[in-house]
Protein backbone atom coordinates (compact mmCIF):
# COMPACT_ATOMS: atom_id res chain seq x y z
CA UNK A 1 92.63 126.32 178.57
CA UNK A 2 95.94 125.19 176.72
CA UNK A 3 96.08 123.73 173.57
CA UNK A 4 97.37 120.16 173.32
CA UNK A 5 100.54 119.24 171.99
CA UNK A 6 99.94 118.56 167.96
CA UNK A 7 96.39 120.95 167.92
CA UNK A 8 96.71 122.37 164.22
CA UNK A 9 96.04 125.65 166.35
CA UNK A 10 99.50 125.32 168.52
CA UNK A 11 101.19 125.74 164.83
CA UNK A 12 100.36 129.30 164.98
CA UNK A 13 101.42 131.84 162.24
CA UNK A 14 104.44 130.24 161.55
CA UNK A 15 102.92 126.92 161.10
CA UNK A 16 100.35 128.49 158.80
CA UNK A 17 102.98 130.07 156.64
CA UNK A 18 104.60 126.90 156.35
CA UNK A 19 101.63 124.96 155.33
CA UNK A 20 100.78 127.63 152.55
CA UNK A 21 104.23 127.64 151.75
CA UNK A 22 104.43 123.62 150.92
CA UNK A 23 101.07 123.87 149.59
CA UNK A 24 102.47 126.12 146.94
CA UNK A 25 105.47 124.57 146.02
CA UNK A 26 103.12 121.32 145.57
CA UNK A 27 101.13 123.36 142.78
CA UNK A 28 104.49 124.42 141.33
CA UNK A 29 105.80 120.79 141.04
CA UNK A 30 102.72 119.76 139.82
CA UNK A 31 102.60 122.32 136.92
CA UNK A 32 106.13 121.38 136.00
CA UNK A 33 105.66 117.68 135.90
CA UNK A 34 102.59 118.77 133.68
CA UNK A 35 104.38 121.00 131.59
CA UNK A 36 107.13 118.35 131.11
CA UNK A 37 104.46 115.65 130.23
CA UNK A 38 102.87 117.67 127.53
CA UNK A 39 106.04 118.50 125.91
CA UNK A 40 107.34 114.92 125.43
CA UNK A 41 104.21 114.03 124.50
CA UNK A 42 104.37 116.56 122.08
CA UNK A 43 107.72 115.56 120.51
CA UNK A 44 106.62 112.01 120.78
CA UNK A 45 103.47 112.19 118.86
CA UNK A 46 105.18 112.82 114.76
CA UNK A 47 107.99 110.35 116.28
CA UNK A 48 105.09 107.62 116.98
CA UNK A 49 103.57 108.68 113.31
CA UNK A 50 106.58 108.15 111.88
CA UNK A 51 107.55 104.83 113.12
CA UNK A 52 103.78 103.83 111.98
CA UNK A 53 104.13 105.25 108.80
CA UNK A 54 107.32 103.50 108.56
CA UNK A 55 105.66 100.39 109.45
CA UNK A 56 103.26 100.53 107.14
CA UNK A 57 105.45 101.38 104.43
CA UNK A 58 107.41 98.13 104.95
CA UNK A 59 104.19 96.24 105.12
CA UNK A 60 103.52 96.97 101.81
CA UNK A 61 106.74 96.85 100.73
CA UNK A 62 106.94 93.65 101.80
CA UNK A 63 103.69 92.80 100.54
CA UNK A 64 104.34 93.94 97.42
CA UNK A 65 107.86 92.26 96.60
CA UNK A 66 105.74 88.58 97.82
CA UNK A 67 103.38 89.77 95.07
CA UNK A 68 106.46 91.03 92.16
CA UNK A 69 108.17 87.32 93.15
CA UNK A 70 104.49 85.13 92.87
CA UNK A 71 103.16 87.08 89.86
CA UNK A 72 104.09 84.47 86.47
CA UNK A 73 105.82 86.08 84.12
CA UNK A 74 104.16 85.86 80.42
CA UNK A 75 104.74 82.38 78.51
CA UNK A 76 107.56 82.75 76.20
CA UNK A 77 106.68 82.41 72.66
CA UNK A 78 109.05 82.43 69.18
CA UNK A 79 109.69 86.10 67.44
CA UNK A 80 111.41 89.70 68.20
CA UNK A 81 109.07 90.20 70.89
CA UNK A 82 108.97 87.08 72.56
CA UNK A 83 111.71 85.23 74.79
CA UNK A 84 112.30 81.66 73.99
CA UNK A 85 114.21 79.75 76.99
CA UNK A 86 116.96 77.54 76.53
CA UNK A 87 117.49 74.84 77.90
CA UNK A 88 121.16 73.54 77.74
CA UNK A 89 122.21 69.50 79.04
CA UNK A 90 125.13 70.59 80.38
CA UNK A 91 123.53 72.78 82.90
CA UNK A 92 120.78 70.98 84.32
CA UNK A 93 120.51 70.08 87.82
CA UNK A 94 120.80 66.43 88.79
CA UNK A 95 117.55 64.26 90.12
CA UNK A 96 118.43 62.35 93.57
CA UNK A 97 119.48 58.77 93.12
CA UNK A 98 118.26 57.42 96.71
CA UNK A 99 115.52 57.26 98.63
CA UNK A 100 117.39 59.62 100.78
CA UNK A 101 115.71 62.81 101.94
CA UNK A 102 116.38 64.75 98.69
CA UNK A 103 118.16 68.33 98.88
CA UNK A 104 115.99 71.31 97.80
CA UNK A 105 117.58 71.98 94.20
CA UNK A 106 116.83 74.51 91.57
CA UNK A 107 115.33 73.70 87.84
CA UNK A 108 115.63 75.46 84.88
CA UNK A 109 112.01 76.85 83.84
CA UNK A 110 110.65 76.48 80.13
CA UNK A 111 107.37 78.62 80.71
CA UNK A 112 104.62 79.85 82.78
CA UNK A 113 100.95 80.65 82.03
CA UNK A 114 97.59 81.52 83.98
CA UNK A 115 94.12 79.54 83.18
CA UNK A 116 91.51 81.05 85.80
CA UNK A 117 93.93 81.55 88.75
CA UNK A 118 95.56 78.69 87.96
CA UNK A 119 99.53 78.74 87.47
CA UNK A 120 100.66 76.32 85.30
CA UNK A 121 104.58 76.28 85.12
CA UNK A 122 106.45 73.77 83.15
CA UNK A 123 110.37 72.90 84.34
CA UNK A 124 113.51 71.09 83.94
CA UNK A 125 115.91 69.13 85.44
CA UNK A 126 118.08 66.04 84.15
CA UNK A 127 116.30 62.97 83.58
CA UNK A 128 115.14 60.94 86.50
CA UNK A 129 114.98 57.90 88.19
CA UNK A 130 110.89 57.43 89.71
CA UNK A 131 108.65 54.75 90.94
CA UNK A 132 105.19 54.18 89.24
CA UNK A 133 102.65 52.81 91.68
CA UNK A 134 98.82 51.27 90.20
CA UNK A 135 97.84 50.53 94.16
CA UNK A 136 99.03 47.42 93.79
CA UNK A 137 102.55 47.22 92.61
CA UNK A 138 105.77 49.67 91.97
CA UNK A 139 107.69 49.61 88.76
CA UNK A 140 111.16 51.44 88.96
CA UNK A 141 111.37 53.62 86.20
CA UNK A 142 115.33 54.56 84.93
CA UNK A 143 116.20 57.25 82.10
CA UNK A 144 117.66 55.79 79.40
CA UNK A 145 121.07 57.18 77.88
CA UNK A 146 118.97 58.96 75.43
CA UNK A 147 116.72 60.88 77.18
CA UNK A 148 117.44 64.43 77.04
CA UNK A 149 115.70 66.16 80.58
CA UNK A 150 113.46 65.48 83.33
CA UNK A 151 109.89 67.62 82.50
CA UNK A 152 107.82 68.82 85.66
CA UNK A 153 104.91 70.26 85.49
CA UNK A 154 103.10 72.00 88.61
CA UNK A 155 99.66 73.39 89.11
CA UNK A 156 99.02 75.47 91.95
CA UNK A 157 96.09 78.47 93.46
CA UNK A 158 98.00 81.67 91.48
CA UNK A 159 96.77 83.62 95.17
CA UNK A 160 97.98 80.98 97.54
CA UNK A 161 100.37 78.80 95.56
CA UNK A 162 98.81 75.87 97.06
CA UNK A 163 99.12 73.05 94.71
CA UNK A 164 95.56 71.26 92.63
CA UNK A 165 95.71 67.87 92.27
CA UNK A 166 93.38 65.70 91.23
CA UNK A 167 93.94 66.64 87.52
CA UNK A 168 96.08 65.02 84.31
CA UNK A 169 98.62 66.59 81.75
CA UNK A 170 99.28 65.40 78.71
CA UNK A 171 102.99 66.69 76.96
CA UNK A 172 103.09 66.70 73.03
CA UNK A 173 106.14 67.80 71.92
CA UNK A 174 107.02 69.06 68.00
CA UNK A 175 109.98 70.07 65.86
CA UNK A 176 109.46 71.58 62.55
CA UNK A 177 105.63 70.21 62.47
CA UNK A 178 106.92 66.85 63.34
CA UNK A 179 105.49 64.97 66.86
CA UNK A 180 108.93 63.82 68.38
CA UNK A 181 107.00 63.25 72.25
CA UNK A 182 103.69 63.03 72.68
CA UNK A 183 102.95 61.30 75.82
CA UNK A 184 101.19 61.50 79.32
CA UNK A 185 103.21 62.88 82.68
CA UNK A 186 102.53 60.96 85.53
CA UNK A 187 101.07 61.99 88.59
CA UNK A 188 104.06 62.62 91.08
CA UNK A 189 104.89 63.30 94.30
CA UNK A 190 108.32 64.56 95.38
CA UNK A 191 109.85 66.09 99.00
CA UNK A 192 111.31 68.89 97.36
CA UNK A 193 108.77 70.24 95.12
CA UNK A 194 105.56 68.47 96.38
CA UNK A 195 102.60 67.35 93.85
CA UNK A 196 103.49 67.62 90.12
CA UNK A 197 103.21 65.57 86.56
CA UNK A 198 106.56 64.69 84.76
CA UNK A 199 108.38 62.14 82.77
CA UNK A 200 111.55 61.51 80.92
CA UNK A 201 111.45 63.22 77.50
CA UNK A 202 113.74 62.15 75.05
CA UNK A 203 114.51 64.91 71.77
CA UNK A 204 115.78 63.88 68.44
CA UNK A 205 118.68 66.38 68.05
CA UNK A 206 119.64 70.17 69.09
CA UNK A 207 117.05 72.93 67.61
CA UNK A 208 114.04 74.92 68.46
CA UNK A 209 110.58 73.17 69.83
CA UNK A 210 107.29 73.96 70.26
CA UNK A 211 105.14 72.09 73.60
CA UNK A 212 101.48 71.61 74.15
CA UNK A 213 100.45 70.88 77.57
CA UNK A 214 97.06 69.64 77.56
CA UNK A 215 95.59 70.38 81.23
CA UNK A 216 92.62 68.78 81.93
CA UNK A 217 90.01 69.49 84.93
CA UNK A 218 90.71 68.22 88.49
CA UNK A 219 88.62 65.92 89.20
CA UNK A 220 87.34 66.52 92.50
CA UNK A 221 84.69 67.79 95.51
CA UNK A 222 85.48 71.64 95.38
CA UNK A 223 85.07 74.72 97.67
CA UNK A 224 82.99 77.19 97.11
CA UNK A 225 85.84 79.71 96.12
CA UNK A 226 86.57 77.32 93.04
CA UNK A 227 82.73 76.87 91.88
CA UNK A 228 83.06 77.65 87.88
CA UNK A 229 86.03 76.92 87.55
CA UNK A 230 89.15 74.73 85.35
CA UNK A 231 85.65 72.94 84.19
CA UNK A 232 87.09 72.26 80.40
CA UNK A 233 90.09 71.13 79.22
CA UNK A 234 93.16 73.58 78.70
CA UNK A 235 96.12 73.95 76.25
CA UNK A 236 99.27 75.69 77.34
CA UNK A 237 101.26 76.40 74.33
CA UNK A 238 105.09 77.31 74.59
CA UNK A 239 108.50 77.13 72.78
CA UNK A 240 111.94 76.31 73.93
CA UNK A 241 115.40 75.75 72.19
CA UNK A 242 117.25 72.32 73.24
CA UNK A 243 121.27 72.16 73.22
CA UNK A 244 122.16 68.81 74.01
CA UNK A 245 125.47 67.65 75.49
CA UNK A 246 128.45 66.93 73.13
């Protein structure tokens, strides 16, 4: 009885040989492509670490800088020790005088302090042109040519910078013991720095001056988060040195 053609058995020894033969060079491929594998894998694994530890690094890096650039500095005060800003006419920044979308613009600073996660930072620009509204009517409100700067002061979360309205500030200004300002800043609002309280401050003569912001609670419905707290009134005490134009 012959075998049919294609019977594994017609193969014979040669066909058995061969079989065995590309079985082994399978296994041999197979190791290879294994071996290869497990040595990229190898150098890939401290590359991998690497790049994570790098990642990480810059995450905190990063995190870190946000932190250094959010974190207040400490409220100048007079002496050796201290740093006293000054705040020079010639320098500041102009207010916009349109109702034109207003130009992101920077301010000088006079001081910065913390109450209960609260930043309170106090700021300067040249004095400004503003509309009062009651709810029912507007007054425009012009500087007059003997106002000296524009004061702005913000109140925001210290963690989220978000700003906390609902509250009231109330600027008294001395020289030498003597009251020269001593009146409220109005609630504001403002496309290029948001929520605030300012007002046109007008200063007797160059010299050095001591503020008191009084900052009183916001009234208002509050999360949980800020249960406890801005519940009494606050006084932010700071000292600046005016140089008026000549």
């Amino acid at each position: 009885m012959s075998n049919a053609p294609g019977d594994p058995a017609a193969a014979g020894p040669t066909g058995s040989t061969t079989r065995r033969a590309a079985v082994v060079a399978a296994a041999m491929v197979a190791v290879i492509v294994a071996i290869v594998l497990v040595a990229h894998a190898a150098k890939g694994t401290p590359k991998a670490a690497a790049s994570a530890s790098s990642s990480d690094s810059m995450t905190q890096t990063s995190s870190s800088g946000s932190m250094a650039m959010s974190s207040p500095s400490a409220l100048p005060t007079p002496g050796p020790s201290g740093k006293v800003m000054t705040v020079r006419g010639v320098s500041l920044p102009a207010m916009p005088t349109s109702s034109a979308m207003p130009v992101a613009m920077t301010m000088l600073p006079l001081g910065q302090a913390k109450w209960e996660g609260m930043t309170i930072e106090a700021r300067t620009s040249a004095p400004a042109t503003f509309v009062l509204f009651d709810g029912t009517a507007q007054q425009l409100v012009r500087p007059t040519p003997k106002d000296s700067f524009h004061l702005m002061v913000t109140l925001a979360d210290s963690e989220t910078n978000y700003a906390i309205p609902y509250s009231s500030v109330w600027a008294t200004i001395r020289k030498g013991g003597k009251i020269v300002f001593d009146e409220r800043l109005w609630p504001m609002i403002s496309r290029y720095m948001g929520p605030h309280y300012g007002n046109n401050v007008e200063l007797p003569t160059a010299g050095l001056y001591h503020m008191t912001l009084l900052v009183s609670p916001p009234v208002a419905a509050r999360h949980l988060e800020y249960k406890g707290l801005w519940l009494k009134p606050h006084r932010v005490n700071l000292t600046f040195r005016w140089v008026p134009k000549t």
